[in-house]
N, C-alpha and C. Protein backbone atom coordinates (compact mmCIF):
# COMPACT_ATOMS: atom_id res chain seq x y z
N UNK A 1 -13.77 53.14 -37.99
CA UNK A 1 -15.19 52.89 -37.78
C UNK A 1 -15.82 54.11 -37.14
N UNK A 2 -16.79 54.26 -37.45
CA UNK A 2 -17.51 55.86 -36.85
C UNK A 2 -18.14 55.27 -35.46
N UNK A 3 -18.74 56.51 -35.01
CA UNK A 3 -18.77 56.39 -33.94
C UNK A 3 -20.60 56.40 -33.60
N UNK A 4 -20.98 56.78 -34.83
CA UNK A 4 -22.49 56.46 -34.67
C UNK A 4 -23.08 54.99 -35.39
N UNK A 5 -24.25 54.54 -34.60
CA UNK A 5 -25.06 53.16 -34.78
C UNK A 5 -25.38 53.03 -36.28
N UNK A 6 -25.04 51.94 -37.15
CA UNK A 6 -25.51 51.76 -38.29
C UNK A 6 -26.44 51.06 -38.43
N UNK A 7 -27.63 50.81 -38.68
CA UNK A 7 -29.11 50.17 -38.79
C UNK A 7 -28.27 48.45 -39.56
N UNK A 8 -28.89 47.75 -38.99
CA UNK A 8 -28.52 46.35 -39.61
C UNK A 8 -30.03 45.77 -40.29
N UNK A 9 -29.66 44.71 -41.22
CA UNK A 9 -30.58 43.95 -41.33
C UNK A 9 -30.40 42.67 -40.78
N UNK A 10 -30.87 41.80 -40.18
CA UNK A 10 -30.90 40.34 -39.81
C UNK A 10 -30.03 39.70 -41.03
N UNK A 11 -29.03 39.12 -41.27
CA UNK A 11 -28.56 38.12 -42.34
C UNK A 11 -27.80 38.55 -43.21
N UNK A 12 -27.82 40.17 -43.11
CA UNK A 12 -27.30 40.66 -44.00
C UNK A 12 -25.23 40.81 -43.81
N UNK A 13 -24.87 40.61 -44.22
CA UNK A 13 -23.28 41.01 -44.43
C UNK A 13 -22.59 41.75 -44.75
N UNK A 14 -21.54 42.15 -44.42
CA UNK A 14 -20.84 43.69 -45.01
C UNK A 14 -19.85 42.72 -46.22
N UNK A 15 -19.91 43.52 -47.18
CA UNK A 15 -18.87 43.60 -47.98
C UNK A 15 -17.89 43.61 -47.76
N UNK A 16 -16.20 43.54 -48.43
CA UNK A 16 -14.96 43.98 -47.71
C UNK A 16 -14.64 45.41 -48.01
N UNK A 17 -15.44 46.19 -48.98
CA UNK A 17 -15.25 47.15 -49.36
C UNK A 17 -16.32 48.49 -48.50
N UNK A 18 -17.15 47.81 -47.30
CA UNK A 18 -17.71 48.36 -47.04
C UNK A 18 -17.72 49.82 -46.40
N UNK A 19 -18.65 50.99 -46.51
CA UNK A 19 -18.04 52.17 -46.23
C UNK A 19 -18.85 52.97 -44.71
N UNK A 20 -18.04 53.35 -43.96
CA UNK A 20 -18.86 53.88 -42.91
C UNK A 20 -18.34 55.06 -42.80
N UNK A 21 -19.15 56.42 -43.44
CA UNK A 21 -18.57 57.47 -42.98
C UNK A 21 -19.49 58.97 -42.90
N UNK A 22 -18.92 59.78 -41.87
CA UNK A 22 -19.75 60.94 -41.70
C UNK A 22 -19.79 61.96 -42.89
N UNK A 23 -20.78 62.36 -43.01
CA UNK A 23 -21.28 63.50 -44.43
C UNK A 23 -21.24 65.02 -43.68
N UNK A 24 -21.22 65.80 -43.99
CA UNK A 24 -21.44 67.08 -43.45
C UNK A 24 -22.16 68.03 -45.09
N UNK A 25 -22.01 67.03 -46.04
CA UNK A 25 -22.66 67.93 -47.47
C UNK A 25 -22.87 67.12 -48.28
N UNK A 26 -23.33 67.35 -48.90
CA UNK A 26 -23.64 66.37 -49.88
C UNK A 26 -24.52 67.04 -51.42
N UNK A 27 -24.76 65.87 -52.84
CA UNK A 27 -24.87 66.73 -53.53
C UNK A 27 -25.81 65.99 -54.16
N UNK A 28 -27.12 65.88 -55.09
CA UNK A 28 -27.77 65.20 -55.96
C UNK A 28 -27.53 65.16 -56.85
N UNK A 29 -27.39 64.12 -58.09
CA UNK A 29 -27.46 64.59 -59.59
C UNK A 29 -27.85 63.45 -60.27
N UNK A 30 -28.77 64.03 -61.70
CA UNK A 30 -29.79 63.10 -62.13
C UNK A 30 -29.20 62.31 -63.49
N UNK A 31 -29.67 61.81 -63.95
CA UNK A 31 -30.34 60.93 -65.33
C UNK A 31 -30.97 60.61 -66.01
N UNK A 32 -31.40 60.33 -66.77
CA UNK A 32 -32.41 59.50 -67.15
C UNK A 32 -33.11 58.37 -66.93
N UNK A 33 -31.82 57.75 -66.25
CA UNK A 33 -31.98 56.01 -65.75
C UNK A 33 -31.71 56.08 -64.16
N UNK A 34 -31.15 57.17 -63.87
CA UNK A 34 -30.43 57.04 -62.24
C UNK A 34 -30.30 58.28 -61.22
N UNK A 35 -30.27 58.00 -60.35
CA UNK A 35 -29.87 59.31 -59.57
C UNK A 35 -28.41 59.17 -58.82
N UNK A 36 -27.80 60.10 -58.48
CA UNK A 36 -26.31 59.84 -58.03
C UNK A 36 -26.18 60.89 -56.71
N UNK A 37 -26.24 59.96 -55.35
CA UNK A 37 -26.08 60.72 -53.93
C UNK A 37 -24.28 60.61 -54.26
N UNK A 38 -24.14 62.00 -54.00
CA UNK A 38 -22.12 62.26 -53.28
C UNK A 38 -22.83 62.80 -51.89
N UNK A 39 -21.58 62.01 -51.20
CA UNK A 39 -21.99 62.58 -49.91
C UNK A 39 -20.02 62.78 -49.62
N UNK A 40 -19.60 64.03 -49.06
CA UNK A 40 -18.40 64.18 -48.41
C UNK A 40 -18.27 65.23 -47.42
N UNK A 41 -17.20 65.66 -46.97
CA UNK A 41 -17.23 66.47 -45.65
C UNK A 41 -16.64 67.98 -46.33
N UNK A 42 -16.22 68.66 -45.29
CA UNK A 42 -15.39 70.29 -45.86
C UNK A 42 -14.30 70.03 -44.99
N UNK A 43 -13.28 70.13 -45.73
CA UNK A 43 -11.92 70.07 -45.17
C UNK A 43 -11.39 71.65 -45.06
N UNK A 44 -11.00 71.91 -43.45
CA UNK A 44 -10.40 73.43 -43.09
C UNK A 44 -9.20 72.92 -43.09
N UNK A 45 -8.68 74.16 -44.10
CA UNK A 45 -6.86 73.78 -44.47
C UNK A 45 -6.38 74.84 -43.89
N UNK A 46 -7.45 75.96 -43.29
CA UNK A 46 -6.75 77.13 -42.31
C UNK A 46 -7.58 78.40 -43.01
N UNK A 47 -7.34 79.82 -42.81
CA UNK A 47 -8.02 81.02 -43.12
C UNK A 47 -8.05 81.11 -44.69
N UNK A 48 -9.50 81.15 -44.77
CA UNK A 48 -9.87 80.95 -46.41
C UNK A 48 -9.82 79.92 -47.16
N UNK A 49 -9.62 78.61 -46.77
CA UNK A 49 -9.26 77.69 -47.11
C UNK A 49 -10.00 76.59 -47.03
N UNK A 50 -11.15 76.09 -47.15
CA UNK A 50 -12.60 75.45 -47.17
C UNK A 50 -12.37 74.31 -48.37
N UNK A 51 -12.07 73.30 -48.69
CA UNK A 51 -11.91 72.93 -49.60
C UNK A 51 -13.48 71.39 -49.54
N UNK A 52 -14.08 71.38 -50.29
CA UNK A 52 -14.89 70.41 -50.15
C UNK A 52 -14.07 68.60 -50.74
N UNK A 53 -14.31 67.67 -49.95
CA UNK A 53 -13.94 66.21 -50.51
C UNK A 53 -14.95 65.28 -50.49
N UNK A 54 -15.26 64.86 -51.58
CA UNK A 54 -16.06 64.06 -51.73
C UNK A 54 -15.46 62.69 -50.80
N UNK A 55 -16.65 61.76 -50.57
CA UNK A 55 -16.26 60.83 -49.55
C UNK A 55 -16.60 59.17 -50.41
N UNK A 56 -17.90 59.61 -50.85
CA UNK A 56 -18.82 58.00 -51.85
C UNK A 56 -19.35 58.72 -52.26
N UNK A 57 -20.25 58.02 -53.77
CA UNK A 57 -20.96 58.27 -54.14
C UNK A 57 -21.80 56.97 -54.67
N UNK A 58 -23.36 57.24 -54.79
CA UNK A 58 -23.88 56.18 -54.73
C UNK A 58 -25.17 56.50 -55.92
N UNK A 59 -25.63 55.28 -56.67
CA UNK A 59 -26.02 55.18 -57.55
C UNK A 59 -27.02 54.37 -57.02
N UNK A 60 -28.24 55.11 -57.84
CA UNK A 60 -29.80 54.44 -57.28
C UNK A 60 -31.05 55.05 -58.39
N UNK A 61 -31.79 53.64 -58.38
CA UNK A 61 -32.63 54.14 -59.32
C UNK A 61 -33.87 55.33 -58.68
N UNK A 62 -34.18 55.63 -59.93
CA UNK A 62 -35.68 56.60 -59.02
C UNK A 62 -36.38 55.45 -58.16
N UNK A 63 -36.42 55.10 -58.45
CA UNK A 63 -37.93 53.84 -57.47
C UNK A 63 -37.26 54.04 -56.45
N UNK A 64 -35.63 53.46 -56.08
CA UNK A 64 -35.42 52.92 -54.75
C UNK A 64 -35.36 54.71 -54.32
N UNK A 65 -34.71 55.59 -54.47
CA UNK A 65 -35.14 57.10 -54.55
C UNK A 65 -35.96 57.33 -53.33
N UNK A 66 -37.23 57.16 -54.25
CA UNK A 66 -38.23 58.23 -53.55
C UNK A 66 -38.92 57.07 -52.85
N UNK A 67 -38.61 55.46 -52.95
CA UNK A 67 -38.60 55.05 -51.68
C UNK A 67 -38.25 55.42 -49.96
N UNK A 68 -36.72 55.87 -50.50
CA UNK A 68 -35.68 56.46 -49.16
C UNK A 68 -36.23 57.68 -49.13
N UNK A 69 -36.46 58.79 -50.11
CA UNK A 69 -37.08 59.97 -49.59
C UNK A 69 -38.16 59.83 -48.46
N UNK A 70 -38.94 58.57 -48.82
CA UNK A 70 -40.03 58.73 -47.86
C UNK A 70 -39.99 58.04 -46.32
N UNK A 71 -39.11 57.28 -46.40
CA UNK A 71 -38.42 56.82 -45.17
C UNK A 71 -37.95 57.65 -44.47
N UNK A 72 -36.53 58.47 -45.25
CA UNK A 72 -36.37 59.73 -44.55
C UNK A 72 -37.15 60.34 -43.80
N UNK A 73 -38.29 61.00 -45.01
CA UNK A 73 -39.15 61.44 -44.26
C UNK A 73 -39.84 61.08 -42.94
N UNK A 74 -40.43 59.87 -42.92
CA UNK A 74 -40.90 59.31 -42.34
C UNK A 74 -39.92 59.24 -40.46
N UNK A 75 -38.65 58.91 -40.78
CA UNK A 75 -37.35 58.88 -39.75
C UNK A 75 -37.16 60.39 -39.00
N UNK A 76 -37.01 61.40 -40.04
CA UNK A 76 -36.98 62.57 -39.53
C UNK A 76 -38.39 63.24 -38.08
N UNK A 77 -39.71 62.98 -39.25
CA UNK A 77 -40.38 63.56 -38.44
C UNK A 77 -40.80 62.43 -37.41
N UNK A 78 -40.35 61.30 -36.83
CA UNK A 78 -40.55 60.64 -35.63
C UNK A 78 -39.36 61.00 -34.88
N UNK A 79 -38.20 61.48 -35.36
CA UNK A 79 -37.02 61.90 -35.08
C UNK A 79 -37.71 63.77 -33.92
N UNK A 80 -38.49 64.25 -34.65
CA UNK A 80 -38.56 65.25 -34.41
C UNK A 80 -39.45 65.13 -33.33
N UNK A 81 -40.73 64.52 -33.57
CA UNK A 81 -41.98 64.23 -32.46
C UNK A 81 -41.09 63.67 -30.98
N UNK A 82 -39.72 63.24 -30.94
CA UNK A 82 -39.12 62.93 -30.38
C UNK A 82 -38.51 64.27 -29.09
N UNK A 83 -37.75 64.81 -29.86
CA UNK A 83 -36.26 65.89 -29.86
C UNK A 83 -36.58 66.90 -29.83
N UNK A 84 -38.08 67.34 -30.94
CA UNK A 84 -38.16 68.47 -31.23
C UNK A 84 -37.71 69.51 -32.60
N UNK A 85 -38.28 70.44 -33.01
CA UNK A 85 -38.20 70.83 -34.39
C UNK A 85 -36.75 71.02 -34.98
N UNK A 86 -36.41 70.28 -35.79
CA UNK A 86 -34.84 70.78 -36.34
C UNK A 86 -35.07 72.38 -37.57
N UNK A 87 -34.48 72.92 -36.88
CA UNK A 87 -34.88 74.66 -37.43
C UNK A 87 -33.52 74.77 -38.26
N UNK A 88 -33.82 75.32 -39.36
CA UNK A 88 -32.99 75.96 -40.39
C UNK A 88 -32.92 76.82 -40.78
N UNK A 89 -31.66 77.82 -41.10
CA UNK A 89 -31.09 78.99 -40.88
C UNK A 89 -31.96 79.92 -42.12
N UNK A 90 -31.82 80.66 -42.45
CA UNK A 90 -32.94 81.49 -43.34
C UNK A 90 -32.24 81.55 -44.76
N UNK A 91 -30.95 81.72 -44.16
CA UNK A 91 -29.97 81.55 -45.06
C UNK A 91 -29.58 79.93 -46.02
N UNK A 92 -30.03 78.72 -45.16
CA UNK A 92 -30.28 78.21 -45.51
C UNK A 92 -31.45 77.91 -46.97
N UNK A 93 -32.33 78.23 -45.87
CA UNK A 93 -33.93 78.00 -46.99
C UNK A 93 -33.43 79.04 -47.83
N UNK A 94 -32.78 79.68 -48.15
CA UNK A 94 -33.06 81.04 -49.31
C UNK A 94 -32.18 80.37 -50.63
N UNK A 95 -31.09 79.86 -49.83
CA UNK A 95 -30.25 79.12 -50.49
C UNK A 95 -30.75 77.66 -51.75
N UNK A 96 -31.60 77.72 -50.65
CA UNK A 96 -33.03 76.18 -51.79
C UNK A 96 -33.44 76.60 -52.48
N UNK A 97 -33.86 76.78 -53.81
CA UNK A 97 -34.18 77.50 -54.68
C UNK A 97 -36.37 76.76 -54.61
N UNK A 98 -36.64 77.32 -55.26
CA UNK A 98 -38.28 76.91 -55.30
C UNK A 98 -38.69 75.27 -55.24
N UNK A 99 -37.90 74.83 -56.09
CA UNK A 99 -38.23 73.26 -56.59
C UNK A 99 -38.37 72.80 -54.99
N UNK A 100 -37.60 73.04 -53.84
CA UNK A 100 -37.87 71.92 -52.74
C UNK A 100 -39.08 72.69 -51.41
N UNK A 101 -39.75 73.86 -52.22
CA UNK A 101 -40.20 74.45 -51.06
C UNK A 101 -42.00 73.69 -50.99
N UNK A 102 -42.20 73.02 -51.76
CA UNK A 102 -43.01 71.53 -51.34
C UNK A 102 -42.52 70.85 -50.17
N UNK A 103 -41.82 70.46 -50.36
CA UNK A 103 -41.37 69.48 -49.22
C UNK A 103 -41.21 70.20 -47.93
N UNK A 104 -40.33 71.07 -48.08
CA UNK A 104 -40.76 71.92 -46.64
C UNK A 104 -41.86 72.34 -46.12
N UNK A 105 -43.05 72.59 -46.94
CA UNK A 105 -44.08 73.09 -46.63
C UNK A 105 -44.87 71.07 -45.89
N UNK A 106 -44.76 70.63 -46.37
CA UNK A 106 -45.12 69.65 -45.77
C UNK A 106 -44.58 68.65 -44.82
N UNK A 107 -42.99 69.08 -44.22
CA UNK A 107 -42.20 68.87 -43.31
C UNK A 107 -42.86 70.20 -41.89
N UNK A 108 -43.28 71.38 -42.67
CA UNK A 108 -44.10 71.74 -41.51
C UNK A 108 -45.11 71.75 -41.15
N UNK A 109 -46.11 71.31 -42.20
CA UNK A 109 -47.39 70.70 -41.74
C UNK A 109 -47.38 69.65 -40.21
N UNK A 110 -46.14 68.54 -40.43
CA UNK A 110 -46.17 67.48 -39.78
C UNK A 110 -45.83 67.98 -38.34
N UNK A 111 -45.31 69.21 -38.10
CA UNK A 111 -44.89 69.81 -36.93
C UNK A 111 -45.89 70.71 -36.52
N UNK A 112 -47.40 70.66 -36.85
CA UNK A 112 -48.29 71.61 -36.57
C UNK A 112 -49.39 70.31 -35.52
């Protein structure tokens, strides 16, 4: 069991298959009909040795999607008005190619 709080719903039940686990990467990929979150960690096997493992992967339509995108959103920047700005490496952002530099631009609006 991890060691961070999982959000409940009132009534709701876990499965027996249910999964609780930490991400450190993760990956998007699309469809026509679906979108597919992998989320897994980087396993250090020692010098040079980085091996990525997938952990779950989860299947969701666009609707429920860019529902959670906006929750996210929504979580993050009350997260932030909180804590304070979560700053990312340059190397990072360079690494994002154009398609997500919308969203950042309006992840820093919300911090102005």
């Amino acid at each position: 069991m991890s060691q961070f709080a999982t959000p409940t719903i009132a009534g709701a039940t876990r499965s027996d298959d249910y999964i609780d686990t930490y991400a450190s990467l993760f990956r998007i990929g699309s469809s026509s009909t679906d979108f597919t979150l992998v989320f897994g960690s980087l396993d250090d096997r020692g010098f040079n040795n980085v091996q990525s493992l997938d952990r779950v992967a989860v299947h969701i339509s666009p609707q429920m999607l860019k529902i959670m995108s906006l929750q996210l959103a929504a979580n993050l920047k009350a997260y932030e008005d909180v804590l304070g700005t979560i700053n990312l490496s340059r190397n990072v952002m360079h690494a994002l190619d154009g398609t997500y530099q919308a969203v950042f631009d309006q992840l820093t609006l919300w911090n102005k």
